[in-house]
PDB file of N, CA and C in Angstrom:
ATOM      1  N   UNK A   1      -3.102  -8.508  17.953  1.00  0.00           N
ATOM      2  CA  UNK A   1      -2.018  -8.373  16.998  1.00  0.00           C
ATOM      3  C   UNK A   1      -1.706  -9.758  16.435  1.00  0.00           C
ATOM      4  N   UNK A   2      -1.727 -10.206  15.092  1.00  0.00           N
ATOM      5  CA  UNK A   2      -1.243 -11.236  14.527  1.00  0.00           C
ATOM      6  C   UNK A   2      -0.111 -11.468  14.501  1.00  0.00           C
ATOM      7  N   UNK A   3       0.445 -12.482  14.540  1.00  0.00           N
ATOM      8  CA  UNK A   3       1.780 -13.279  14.192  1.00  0.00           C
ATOM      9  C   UNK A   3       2.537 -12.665  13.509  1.00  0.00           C
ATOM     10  N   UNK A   4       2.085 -12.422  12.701  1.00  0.00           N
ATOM     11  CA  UNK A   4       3.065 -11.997  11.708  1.00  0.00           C
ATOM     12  C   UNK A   4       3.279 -10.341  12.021  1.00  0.00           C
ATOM     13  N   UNK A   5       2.515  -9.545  12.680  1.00  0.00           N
ATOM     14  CA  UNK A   5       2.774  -8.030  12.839  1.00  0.00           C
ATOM     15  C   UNK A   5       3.546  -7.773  14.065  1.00  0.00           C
ATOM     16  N   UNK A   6       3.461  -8.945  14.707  1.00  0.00           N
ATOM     17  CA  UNK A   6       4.337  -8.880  15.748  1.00  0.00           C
ATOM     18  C   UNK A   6       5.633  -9.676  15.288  1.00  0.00           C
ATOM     19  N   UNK A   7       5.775 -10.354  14.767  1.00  0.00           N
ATOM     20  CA  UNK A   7       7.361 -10.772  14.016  1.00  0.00           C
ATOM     21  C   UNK A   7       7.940  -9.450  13.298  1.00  0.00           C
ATOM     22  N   UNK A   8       7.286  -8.774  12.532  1.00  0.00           N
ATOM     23  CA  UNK A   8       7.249  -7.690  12.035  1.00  0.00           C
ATOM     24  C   UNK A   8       7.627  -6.554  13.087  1.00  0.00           C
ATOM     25  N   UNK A   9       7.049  -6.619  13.752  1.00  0.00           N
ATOM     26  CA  UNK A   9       7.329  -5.118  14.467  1.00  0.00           C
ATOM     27  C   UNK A   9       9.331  -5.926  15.366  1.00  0.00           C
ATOM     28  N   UNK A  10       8.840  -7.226  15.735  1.00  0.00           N
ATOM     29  CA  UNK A  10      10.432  -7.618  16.435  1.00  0.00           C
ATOM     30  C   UNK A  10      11.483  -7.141  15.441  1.00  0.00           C
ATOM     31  N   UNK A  11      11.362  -7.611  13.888  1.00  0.00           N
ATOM     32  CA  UNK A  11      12.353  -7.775  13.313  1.00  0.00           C
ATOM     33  C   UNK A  11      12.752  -5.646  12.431  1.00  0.00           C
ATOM     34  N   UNK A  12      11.838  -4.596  13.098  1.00  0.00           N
ATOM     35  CA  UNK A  12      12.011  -3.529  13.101  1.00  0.00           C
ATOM     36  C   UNK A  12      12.586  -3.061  14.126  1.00  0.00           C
ATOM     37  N   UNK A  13      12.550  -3.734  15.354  1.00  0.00           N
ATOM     38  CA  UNK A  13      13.233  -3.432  16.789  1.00  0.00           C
ATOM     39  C   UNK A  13      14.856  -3.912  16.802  1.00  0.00           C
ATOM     40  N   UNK A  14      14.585  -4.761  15.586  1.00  0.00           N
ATOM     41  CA  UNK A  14      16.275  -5.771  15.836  1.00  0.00           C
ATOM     42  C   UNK A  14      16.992  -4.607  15.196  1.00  0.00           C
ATOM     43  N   UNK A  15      16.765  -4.108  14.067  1.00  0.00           N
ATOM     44  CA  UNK A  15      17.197  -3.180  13.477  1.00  0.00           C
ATOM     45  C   UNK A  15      16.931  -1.558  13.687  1.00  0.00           C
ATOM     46  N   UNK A  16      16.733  -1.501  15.182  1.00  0.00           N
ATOM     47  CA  UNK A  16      17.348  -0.237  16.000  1.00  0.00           C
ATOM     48  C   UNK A  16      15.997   0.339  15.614  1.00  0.00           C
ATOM     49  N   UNK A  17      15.082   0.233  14.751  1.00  0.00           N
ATOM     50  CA  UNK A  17      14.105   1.211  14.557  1.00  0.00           C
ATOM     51  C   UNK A  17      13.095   1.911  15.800  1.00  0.00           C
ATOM     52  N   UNK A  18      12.977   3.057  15.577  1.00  0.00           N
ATOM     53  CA  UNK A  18      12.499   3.835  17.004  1.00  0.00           C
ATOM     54  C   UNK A  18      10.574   3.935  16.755  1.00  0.00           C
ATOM     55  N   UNK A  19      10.260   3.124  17.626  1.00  0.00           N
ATOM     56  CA  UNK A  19       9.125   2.835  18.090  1.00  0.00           C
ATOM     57  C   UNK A  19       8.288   4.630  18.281  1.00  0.00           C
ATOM     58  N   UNK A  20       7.337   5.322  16.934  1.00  0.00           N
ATOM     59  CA  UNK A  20       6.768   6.739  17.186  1.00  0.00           C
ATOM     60  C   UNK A  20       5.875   6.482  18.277  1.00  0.00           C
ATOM     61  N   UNK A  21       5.452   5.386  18.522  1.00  0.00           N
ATOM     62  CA  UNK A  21       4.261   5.330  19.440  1.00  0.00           C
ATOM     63  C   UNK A  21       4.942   5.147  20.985  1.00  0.00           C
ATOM     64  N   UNK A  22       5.988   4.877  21.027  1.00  0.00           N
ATOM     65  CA  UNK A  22       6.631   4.658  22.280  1.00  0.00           C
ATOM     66  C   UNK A  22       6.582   6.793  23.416  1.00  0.00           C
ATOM     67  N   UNK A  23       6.510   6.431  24.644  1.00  0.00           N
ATOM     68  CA  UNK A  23       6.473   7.346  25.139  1.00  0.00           C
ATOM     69  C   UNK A  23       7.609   8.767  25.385  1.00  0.00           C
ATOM     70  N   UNK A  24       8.986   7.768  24.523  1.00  0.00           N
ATOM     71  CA  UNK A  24      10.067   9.439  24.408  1.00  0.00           C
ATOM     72  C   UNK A  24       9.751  10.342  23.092  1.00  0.00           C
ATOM     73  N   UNK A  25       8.281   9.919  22.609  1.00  0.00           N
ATOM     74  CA  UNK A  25       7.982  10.541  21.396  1.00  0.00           C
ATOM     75  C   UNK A  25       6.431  11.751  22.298  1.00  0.00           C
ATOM     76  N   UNK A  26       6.737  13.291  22.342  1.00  0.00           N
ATOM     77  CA  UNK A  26       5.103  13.762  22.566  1.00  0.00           C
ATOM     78  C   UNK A  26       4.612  14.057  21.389  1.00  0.00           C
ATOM     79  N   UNK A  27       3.387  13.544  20.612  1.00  0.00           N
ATOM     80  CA  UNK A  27       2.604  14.113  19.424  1.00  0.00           C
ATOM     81  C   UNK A  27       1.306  14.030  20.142  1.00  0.00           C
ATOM     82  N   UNK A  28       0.292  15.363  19.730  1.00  0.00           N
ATOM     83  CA  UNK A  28      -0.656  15.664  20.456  1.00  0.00           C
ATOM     84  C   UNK A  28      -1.952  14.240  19.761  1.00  0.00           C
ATOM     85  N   UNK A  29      -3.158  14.195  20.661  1.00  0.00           N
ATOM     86  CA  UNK A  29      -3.579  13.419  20.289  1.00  0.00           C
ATOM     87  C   UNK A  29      -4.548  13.386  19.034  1.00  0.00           C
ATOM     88  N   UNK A  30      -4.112  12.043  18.108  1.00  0.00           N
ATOM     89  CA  UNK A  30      -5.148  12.207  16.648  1.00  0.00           C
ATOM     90  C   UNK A  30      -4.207  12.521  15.718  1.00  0.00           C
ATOM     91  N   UNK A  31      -2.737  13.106  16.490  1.00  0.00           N
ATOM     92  CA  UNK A  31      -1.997  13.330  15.335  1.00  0.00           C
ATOM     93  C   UNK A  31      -1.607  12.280  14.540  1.00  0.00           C
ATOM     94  N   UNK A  32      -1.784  12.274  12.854  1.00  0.00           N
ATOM     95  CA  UNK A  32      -1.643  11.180  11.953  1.00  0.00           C
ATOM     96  C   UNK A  32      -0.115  10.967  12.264  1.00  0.00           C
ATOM     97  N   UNK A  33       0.680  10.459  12.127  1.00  0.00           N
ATOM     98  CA  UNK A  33       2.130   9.620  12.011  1.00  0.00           C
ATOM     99  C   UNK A  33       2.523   8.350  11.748  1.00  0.00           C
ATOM    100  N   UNK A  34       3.596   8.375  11.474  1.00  0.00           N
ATOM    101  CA  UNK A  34       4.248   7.108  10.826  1.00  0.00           C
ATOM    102  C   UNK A  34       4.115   5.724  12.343  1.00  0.00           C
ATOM    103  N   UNK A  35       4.708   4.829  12.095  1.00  0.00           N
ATOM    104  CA  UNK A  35       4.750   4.067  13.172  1.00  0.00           C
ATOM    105  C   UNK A  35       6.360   4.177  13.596  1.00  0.00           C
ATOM    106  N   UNK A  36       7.350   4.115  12.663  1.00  0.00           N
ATOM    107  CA  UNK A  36       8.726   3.727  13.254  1.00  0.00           C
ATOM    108  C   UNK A  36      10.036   4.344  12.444  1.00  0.00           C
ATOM    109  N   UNK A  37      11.085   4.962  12.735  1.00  0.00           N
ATOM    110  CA  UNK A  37      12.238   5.721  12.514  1.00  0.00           C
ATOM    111  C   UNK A  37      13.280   4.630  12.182  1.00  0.00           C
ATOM    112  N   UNK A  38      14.127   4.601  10.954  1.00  0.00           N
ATOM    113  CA  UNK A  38      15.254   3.487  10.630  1.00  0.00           C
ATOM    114  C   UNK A  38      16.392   4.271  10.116  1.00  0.00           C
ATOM    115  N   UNK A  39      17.389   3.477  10.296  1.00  0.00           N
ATOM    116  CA  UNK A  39      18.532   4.346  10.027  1.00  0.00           C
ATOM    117  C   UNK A  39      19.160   5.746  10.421  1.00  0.00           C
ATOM    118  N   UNK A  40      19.047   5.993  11.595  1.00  0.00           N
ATOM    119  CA  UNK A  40      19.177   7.880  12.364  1.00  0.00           C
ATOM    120  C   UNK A  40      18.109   8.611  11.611  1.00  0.00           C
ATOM    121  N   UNK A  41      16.920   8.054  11.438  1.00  0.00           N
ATOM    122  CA  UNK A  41      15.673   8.921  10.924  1.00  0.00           C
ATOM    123  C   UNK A  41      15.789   9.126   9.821  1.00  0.00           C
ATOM    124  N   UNK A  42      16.379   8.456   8.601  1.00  0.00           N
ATOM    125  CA  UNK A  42      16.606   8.744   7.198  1.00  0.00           C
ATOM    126  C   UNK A  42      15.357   7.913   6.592  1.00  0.00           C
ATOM    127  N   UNK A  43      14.816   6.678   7.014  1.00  0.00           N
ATOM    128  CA  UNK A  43      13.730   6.120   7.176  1.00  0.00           C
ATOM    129  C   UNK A  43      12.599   6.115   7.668  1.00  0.00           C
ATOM    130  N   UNK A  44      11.478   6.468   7.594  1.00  0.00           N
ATOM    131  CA  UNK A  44      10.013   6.579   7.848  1.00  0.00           C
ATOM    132  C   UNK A  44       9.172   5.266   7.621  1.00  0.00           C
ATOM    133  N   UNK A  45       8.961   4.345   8.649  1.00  0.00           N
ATOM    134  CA  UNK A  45       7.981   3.132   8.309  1.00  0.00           C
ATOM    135  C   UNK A  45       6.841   3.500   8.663  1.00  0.00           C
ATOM    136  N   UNK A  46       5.613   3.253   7.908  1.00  0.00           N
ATOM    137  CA  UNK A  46       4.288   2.814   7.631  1.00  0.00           C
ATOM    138  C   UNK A  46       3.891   1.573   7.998  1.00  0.00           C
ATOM    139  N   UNK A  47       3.448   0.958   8.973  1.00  0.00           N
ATOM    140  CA  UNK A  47       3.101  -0.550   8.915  1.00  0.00           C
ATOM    141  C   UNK A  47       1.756  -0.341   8.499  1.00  0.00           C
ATOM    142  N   UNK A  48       1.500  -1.336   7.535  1.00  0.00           N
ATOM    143  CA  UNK A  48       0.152  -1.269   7.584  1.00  0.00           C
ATOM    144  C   UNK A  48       0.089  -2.713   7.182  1.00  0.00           C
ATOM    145  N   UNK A  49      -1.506  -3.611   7.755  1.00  0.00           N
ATOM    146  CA  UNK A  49      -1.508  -5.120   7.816  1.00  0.00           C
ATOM    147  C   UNK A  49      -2.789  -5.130   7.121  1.00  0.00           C
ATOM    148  N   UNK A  50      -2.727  -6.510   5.850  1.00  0.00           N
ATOM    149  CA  UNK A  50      -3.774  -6.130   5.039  1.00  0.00           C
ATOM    150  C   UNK A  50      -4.585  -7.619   5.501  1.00  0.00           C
ATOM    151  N   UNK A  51      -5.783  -7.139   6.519  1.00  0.00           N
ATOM    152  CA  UNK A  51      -6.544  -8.357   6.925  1.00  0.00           C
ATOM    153  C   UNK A  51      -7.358  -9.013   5.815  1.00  0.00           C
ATOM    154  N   UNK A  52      -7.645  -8.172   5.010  1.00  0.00           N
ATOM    155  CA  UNK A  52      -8.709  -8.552   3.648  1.00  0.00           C
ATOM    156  C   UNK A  52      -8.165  -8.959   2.251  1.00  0.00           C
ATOM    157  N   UNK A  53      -8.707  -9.372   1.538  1.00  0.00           N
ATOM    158  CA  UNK A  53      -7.822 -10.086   0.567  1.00  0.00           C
ATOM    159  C   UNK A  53      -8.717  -8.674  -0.416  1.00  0.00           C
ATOM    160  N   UNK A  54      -7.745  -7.598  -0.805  1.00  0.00           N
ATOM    161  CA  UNK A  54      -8.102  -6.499  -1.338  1.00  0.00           C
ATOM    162  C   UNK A  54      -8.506  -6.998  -3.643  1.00  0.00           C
ATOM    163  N   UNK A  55      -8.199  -8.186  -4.050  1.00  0.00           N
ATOM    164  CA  UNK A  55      -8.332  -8.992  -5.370  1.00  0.00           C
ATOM    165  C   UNK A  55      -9.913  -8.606  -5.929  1.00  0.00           C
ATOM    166  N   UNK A  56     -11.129  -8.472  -5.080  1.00  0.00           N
ATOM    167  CA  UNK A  56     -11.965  -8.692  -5.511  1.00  0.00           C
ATOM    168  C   UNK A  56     -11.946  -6.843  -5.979  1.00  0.00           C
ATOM    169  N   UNK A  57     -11.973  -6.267  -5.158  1.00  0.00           N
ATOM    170  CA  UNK A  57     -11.877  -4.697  -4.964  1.00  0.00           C
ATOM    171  C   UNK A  57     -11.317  -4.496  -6.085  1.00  0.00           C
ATOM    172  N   UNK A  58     -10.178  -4.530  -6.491  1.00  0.00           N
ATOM    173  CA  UNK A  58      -9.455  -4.594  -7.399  1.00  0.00           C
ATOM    174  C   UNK A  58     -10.128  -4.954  -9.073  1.00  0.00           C
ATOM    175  N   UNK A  59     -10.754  -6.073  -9.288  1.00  0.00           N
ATOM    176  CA  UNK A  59     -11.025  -6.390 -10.105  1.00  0.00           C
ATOM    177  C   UNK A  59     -12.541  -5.683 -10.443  1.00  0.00           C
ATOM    178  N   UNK A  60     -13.085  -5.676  -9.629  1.00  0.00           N
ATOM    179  CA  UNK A  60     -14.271  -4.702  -9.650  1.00  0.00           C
ATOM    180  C   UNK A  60     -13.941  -3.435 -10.723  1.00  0.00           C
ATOM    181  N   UNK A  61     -12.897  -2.501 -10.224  1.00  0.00           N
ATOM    182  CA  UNK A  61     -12.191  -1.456 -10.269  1.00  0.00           C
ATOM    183  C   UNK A  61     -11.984  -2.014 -11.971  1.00  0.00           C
ATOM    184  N   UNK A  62     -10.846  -2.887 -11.954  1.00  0.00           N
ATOM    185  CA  UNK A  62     -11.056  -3.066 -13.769  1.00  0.00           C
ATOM    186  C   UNK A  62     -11.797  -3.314 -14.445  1.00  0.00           C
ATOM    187  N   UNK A  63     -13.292  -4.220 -13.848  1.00  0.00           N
ATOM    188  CA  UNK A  63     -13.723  -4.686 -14.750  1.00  0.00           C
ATOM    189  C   UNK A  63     -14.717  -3.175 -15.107  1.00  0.00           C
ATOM    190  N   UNK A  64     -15.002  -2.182 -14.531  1.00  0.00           N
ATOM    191  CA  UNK A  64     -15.736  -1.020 -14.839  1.00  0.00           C
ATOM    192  C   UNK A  64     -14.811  -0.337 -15.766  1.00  0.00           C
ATOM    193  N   UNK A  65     -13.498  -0.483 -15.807  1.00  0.00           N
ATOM    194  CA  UNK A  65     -12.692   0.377 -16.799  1.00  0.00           C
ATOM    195  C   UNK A  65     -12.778  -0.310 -18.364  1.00  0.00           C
ATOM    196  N   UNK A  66     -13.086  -1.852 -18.013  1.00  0.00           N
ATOM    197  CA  UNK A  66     -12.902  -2.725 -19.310  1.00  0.00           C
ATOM    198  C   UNK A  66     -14.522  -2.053 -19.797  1.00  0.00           C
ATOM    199  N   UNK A  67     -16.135  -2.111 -18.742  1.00  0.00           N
ATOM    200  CA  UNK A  67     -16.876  -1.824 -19.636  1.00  0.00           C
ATOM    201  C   UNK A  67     -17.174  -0.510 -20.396  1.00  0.00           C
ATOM    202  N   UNK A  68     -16.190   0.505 -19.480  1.00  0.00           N
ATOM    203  CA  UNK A  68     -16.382   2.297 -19.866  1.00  0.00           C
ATOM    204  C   UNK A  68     -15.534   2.378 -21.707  1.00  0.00           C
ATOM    205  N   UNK A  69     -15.008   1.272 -21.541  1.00  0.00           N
ATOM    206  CA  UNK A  69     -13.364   1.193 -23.005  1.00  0.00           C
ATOM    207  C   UNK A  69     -13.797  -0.006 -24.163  1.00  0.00           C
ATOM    208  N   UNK A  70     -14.875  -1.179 -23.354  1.00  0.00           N
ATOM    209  CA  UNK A  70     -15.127  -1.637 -24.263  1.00  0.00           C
ATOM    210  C   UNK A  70     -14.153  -2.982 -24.326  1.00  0.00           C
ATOM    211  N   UNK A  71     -13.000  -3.164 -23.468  1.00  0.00           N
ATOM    212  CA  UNK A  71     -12.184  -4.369 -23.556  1.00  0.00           C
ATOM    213  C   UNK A  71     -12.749  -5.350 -23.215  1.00  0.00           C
ATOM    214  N   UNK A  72     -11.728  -6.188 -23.717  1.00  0.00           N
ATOM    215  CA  UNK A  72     -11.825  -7.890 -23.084  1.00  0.00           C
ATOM    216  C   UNK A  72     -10.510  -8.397 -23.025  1.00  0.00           C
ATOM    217  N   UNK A  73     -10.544  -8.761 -22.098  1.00  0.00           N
ATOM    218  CA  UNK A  73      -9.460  -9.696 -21.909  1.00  0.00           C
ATOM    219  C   UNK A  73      -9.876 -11.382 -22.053  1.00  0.00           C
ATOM    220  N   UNK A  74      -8.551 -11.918 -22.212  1.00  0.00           N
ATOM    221  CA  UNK A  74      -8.816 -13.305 -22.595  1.00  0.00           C
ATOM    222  C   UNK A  74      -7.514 -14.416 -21.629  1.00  0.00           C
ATOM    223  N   UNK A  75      -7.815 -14.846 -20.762  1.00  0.00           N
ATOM    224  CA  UNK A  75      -6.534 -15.085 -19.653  1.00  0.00           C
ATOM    225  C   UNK A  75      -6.119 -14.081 -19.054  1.00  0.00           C
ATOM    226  N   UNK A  76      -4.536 -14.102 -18.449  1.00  0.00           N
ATOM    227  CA  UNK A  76      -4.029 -13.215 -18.168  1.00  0.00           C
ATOM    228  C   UNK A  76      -3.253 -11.780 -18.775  1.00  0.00           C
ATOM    229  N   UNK A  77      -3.085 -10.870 -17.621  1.00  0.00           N
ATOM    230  CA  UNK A  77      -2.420  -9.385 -18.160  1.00  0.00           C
ATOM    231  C   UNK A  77      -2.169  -8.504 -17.232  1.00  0.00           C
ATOM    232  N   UNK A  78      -1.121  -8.107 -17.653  1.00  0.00           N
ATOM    233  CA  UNK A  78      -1.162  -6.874 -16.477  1.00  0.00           C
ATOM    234  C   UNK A  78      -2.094  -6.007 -16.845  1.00  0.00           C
ATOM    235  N   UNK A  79      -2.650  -4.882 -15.426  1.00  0.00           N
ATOM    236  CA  UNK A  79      -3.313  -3.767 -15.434  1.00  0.00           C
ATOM    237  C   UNK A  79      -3.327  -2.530 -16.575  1.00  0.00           C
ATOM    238  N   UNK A  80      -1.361  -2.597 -16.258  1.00  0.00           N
ATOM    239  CA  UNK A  80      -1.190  -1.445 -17.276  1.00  0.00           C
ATOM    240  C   UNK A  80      -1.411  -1.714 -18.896  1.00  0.00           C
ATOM    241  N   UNK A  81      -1.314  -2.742 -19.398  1.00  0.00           N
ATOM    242  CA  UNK A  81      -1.361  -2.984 -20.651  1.00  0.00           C
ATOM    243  C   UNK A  81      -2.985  -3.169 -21.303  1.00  0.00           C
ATOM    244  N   UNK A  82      -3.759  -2.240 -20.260  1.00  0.00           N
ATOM    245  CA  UNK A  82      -5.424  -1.954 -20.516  1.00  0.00           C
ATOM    246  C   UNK A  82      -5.373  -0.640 -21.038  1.00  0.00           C
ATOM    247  N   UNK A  83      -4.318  -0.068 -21.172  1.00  0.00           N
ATOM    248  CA  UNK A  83      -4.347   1.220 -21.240  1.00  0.00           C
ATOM    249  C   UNK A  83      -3.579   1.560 -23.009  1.00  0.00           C
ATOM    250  N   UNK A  84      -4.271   2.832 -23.616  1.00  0.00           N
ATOM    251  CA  UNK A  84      -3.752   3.246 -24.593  1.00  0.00           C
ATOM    252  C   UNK A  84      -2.528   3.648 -24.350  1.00  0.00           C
ATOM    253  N   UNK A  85      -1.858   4.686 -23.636  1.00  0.00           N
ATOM    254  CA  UNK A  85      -0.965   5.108 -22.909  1.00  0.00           C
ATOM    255  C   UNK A  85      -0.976   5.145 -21.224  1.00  0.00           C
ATOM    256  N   UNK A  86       1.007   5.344 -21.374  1.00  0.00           N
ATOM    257  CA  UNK A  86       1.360   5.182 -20.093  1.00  0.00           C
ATOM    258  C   UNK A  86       0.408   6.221 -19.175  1.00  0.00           C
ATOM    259  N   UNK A  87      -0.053   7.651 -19.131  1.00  0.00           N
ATOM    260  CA  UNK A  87      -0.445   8.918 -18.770  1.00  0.00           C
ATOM    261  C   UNK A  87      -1.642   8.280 -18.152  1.00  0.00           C
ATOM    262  N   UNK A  88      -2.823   7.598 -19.147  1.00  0.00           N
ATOM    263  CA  UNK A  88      -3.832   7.269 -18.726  1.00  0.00           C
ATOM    264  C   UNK A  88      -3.903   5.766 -17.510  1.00  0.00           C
ATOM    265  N   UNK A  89      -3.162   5.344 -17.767  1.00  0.00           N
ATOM    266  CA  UNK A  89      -2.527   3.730 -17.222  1.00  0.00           C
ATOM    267  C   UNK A  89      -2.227   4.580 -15.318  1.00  0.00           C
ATOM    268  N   UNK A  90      -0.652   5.356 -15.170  1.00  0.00           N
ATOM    269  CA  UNK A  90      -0.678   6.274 -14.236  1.00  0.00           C
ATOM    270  C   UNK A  90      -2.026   6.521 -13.143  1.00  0.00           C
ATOM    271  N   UNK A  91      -3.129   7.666 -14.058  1.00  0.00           N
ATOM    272  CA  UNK A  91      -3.778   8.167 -13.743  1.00  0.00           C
ATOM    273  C   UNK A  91      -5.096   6.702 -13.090  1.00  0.00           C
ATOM    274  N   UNK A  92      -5.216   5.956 -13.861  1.00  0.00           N
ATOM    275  CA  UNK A  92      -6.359   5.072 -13.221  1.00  0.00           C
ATOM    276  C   UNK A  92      -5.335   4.360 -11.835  1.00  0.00           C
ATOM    277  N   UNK A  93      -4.558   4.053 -12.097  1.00  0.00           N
ATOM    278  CA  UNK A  93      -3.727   3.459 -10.852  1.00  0.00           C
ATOM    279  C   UNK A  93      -3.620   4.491  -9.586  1.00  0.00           C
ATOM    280  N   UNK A  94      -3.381   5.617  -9.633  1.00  0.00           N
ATOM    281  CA  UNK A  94      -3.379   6.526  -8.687  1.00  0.00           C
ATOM    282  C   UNK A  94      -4.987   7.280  -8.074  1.00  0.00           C
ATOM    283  N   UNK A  95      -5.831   6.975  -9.104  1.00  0.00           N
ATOM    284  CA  UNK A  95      -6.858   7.488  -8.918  1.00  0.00           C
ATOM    285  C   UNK A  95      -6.944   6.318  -7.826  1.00  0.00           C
ATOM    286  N   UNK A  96      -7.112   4.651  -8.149  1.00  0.00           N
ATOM    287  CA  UNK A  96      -7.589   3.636  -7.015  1.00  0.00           C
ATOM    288  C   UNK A  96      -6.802   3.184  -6.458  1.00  0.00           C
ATOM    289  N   UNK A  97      -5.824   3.637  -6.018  1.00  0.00           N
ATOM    290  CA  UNK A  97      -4.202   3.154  -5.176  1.00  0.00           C
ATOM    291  C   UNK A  97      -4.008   1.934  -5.551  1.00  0.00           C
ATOM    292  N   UNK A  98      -3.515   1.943  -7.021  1.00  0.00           N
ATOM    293  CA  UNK A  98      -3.327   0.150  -7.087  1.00  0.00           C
ATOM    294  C   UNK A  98      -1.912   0.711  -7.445  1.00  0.00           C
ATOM    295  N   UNK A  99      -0.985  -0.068  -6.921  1.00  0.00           N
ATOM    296  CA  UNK A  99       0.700  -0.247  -7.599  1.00  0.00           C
ATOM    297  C   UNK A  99       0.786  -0.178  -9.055  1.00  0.00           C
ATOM    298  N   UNK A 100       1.159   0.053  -9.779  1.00  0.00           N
ATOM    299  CA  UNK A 100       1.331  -0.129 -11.658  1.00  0.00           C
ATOM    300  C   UNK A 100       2.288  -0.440 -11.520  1.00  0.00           C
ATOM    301  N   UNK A 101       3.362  -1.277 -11.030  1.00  0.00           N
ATOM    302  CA  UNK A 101       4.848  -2.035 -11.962  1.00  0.00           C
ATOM    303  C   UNK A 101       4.663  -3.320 -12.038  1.00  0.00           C
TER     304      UNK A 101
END
């Protein structure tokens, strides 16, 4: 466990959050689940730790959309502003789990 996922998981414990993997929890085994409960269970945490620098993946991903469309970019831009519309912009972001804001 890295430094930082374990600062992470302390500073979810400081704030009462209930440990799913801890043993007053039974889920059979393989069952998918969250990692941790916040706020009387109004909260659902996901930890997830990104060991890889996911940039190249990413750009891969655009630069096949720039040659299917024909763009170029020249410096910088956001993702979404590759797009004719918002609908299509959406749809490529969700298709490759990239954030769009």
């Amino acid at each position: 466990m890295s430094n930082l996922e374990s600062r992470f998981k302390s500073f979810l414990l400081r704030l009462g959050a209930e440990n799913l993997d801890s043993k007053s929890f039974a889920f059979p085994a393989e069952t998918p689940r969250a990692d941790y409960l916040l706020f009387d269970r109004t909260v659902v945490v996901e930890l997830k730790l990104l060991t890889v620098d996911p940039r190249n993946k990413i750009d891969e991903r655009i630069d096949e959309h720039l040659e299917k469309t024909g763009g170029i970019v020249y410096g910088e831009m956001l993702s979404t502003q590759l797009f004719e519309n918002q609908d299509e912009s959406d749809a490529f972001h969700k298709k490759h789990n990239l954030c769009n804001h």
